[in-house]
Protein backbone atom coordinates (compact mmCIF):
# COMPACT_ATOMS: atom_id res chain seq x y z
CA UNK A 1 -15.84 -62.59 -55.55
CA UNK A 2 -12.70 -60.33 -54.61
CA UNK A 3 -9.23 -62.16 -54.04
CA UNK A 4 -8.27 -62.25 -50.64
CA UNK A 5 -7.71 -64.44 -48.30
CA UNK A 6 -11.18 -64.65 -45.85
CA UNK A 7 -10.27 -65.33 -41.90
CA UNK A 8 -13.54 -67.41 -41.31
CA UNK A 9 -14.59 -67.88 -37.75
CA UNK A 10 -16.19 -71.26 -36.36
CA UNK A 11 -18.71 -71.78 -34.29
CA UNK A 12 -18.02 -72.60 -30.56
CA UNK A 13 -19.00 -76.25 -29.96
CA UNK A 14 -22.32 -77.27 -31.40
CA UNK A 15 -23.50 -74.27 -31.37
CA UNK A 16 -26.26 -73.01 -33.91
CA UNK A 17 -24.85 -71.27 -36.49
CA UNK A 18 -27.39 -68.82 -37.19
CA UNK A 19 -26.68 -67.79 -33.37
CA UNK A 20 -23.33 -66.88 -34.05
CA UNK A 21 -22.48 -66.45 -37.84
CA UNK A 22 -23.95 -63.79 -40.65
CA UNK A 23 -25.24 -65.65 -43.52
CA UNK A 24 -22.76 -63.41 -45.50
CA UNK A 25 -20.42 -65.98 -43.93
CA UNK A 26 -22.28 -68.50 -45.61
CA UNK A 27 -21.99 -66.64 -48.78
CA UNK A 28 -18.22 -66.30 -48.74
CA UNK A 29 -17.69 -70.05 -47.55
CA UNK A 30 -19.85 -70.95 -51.52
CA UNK A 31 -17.27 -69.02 -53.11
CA UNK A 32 -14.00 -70.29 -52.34
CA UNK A 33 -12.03 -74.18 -53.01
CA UNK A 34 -9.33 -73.75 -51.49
CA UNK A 35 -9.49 -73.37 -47.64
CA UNK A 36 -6.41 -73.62 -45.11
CA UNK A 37 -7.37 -75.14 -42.06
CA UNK A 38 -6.29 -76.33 -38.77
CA UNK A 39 -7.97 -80.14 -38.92
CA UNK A 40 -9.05 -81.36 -41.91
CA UNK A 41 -11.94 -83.60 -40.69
CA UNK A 42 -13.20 -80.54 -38.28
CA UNK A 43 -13.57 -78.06 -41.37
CA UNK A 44 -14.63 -80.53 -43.91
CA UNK A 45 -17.50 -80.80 -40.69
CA UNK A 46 -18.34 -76.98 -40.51
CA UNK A 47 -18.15 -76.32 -44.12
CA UNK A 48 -21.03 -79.20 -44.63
CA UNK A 49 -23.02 -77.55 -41.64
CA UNK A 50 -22.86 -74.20 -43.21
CA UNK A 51 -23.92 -75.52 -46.66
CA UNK A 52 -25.60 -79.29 -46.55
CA UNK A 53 -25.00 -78.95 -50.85
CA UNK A 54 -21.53 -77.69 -50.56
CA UNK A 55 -18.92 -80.41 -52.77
CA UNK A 56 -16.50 -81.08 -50.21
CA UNK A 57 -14.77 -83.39 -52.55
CA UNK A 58 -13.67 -80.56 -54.74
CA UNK A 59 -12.44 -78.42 -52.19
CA UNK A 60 -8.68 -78.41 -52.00
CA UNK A 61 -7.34 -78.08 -48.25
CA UNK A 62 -3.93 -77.22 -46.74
CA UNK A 63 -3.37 -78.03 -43.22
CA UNK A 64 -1.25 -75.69 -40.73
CA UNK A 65 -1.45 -76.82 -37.68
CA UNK A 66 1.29 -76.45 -34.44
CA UNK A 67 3.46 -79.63 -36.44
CA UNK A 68 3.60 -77.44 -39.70
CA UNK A 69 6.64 -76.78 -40.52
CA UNK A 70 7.31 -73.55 -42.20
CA UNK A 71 8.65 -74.64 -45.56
CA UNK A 72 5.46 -76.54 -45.40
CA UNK A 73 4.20 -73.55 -45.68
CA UNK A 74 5.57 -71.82 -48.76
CA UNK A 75 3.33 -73.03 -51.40
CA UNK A 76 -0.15 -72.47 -49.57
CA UNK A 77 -0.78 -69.46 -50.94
CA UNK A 78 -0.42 -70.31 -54.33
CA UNK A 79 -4.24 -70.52 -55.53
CA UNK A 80 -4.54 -67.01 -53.77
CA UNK A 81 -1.38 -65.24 -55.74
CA UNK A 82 -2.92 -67.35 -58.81
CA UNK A 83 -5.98 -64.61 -58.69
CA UNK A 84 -8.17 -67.23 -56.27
CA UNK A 85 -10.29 -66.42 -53.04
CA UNK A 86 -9.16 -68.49 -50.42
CA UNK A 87 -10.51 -68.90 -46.57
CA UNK A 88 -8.53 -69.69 -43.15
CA UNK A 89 -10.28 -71.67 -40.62
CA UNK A 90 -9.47 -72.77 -37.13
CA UNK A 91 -10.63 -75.60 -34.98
CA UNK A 92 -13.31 -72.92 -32.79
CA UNK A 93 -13.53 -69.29 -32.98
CA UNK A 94 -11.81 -67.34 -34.96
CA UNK A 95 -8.66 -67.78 -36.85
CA UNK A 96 -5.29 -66.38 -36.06
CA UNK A 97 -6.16 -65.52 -32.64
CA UNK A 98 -4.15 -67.95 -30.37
CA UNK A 99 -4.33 -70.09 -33.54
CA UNK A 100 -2.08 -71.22 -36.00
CA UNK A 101 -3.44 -69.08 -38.70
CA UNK A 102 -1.55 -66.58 -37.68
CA UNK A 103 1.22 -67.64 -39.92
CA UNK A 104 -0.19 -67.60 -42.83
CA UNK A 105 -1.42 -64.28 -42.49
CA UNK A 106 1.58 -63.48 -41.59
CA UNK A 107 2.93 -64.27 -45.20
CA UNK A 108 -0.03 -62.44 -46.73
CA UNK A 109 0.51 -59.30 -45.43
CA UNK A 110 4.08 -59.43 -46.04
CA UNK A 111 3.33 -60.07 -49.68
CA UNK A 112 0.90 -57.51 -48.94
CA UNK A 113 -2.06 -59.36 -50.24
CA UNK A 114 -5.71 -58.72 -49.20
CA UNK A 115 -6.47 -60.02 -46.04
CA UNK A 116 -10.20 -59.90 -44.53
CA UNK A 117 -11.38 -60.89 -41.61
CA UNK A 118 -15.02 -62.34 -40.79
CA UNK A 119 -17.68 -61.71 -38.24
CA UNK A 120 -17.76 -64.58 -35.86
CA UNK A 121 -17.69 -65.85 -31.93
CA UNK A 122 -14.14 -64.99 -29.86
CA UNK A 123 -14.23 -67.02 -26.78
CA UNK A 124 -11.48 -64.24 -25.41
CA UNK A 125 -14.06 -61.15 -26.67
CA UNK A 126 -17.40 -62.87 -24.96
CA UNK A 127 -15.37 -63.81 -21.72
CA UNK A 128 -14.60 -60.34 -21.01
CA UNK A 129 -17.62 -59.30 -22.20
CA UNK A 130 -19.28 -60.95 -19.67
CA UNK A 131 -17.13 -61.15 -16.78
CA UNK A 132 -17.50 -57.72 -15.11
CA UNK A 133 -13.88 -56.65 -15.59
CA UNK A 134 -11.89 -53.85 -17.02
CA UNK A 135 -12.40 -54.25 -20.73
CA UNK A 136 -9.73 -51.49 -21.85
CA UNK A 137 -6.86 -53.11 -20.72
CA UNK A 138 -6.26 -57.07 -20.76
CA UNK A 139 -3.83 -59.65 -22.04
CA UNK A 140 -4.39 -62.78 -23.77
CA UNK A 141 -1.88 -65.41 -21.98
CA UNK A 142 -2.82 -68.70 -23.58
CA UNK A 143 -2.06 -71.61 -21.77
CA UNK A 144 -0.40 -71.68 -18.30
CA UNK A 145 3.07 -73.79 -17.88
CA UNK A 146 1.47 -77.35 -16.80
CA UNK A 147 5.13 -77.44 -14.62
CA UNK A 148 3.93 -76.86 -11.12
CA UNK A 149 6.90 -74.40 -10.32
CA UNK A 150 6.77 -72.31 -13.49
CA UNK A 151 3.03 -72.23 -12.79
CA UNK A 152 3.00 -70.55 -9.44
CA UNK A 153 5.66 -68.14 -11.06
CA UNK A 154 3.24 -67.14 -13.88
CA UNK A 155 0.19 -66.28 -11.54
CA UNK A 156 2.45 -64.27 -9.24
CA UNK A 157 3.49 -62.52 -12.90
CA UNK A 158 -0.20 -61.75 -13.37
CA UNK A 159 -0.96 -61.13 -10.27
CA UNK A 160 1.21 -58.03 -10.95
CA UNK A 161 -0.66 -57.28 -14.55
CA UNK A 162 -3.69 -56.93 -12.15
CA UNK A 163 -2.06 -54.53 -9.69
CA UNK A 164 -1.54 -52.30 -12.73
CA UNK A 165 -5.38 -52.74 -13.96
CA UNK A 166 -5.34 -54.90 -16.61
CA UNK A 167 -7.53 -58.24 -17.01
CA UNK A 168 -5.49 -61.26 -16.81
CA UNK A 169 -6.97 -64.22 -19.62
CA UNK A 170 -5.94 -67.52 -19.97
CA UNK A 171 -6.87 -70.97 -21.30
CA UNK A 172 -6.71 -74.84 -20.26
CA UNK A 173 -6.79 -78.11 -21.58
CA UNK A 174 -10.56 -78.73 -20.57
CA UNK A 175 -9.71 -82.00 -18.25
CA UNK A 176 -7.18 -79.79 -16.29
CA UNK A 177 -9.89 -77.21 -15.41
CA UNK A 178 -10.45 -78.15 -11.85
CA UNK A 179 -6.60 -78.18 -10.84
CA UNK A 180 -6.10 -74.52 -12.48
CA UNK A 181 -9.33 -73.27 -10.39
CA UNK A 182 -7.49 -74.97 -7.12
CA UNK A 183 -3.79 -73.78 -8.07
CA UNK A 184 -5.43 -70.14 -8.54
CA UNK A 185 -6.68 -70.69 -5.02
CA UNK A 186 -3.74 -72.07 -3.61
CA UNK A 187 -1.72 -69.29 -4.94
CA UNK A 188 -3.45 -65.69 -5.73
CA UNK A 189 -4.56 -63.30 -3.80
CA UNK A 190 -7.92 -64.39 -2.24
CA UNK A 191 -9.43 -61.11 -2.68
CA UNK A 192 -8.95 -61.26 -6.29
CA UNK A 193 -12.08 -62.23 -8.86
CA UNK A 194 -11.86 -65.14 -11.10
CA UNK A 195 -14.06 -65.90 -13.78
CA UNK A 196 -14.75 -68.84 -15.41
CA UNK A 197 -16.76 -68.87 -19.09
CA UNK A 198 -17.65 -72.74 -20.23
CA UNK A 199 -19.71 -73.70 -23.47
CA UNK A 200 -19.72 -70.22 -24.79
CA UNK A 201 -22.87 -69.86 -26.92
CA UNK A 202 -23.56 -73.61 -26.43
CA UNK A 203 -26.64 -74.48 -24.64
CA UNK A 204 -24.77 -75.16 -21.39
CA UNK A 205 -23.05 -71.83 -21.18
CA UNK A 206 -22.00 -70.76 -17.77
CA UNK A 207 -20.15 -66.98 -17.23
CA UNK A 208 -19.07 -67.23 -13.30
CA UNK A 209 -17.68 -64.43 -11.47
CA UNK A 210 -17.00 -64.93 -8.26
CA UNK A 211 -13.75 -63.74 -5.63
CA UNK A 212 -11.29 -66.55 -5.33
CA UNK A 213 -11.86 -67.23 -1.44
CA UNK A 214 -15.32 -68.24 -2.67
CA UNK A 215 -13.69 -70.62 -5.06
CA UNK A 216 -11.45 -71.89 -2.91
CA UNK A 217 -14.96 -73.70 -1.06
CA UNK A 218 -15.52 -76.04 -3.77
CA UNK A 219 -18.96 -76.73 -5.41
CA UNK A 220 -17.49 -76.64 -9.47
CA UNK A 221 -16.81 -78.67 -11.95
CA UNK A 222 -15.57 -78.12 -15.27
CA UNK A 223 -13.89 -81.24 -16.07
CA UNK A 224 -13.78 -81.99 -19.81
CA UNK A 225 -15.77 -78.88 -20.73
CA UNK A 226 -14.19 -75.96 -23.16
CA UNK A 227 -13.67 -72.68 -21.11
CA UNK A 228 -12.01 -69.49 -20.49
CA UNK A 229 -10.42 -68.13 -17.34
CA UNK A 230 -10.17 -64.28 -16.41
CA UNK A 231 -8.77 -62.62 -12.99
CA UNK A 232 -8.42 -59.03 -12.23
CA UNK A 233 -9.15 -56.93 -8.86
């Protein structure tokens, strides 16, 4: 198996994996010990799923999570510069995308080590997919401010990204998904679409588009439920 250091994605809730991951996945995930992950106790989980005979006691794991601290960080890729495979993974989806990971393949391709990425489920990719909006020109936004004043001033900002014809994405902490939709729709334009993507490729997957007046009438709730938020024109 080549040296490199394998971005492995992870499945999106419970989600099957045979739904959402090539078996050569599987096959890479046999070959390497030492994995850098985001939780522990969530990979040790997905690495049994993928292989019920896999030795997760000999696995070696290095966490990086948003506490890491960079010196932290200086040793992890030690087993990989020491001629060993080694694999990234996240908590969901794939790594280094509004993840953590980023960081360490950061240091990779500055020591310009192989890097490869896997096949695997992007909530950001599927959400657009879906959604009915311009797919050549988005941003990824991450989180809004929680701050109710900074938050009005970053949906005016992409209110603006949407007058120049690009998608607008963002995320929320799933219990806060019923203010966002009603601070969108106390704030936005009300003839602009939102779209709202819970439980992607989970058996209660929902992909909503729908103008934000019609929001604004009530009749959702995604309270405690993983999802995505796009708005554009």
């Amino acid at each position: 198996m080549e040296s490199a250091l394998y971005l492995i994605p992870v499945t999106l809730g419970e989600s099957p994996l045979e739904r959402v991951l090539p078996s050569y996945n599987i096959e890479v995930i046999r070959g390497i010990r030492y994995f850098i992950v985001e939780n522990v106790r969530s990979a040790r989980r997905f690495l049994k799923r993928c292989d019920k005979n896999i030795d997760i006691d000999s696995l070696t794991f290095f966490t990086l999570d948003e506490h890491t601290r960079p010196e932290e960080m200086r040793d992890y890729l030690s087993p990989l510069l020491a001629g060993n495979p080694m694999g990234v993974v996240s908590e969901a989806g794939c790594p280094a995308v509004a993840d953590p990971g980023a960081d360490v393949v950061a240091m990779a391709q500055s020591r310009g080590l192989r890097v490869i990425p896997l096949v695997g489920p992007s909530s950001i990719l599927l959400s657009l997919m879906a959604s009915g909006f311009n797919g050549q020109s988005f941003a990824f936004h991450g989180y809004l401010p929680v701050d109710s004043v900074r938050r009005v001033k970053k949906l005016h900002e992409l209110e603006r990204g949407i007058a120049a014809g690009q998608t607008q994405i963002f995320i929320e902490t799933p219990y806060r998904n019923n203010k966002l939709i009603a601070d969108i729709c106390n704030t936005v334009k009300r003839n602009l679409r939102l779209c709202v993507a819970c439980d992607l490729t989970c058996e209660n997957e929902t992909v909503t588009t729908r103008r934000v007046d019609e929001w604004s009438k009530g009749g959702y709730d995604y309270g405690k439920r993983p999802a995505i938020f796009l708005l554009y024109h």
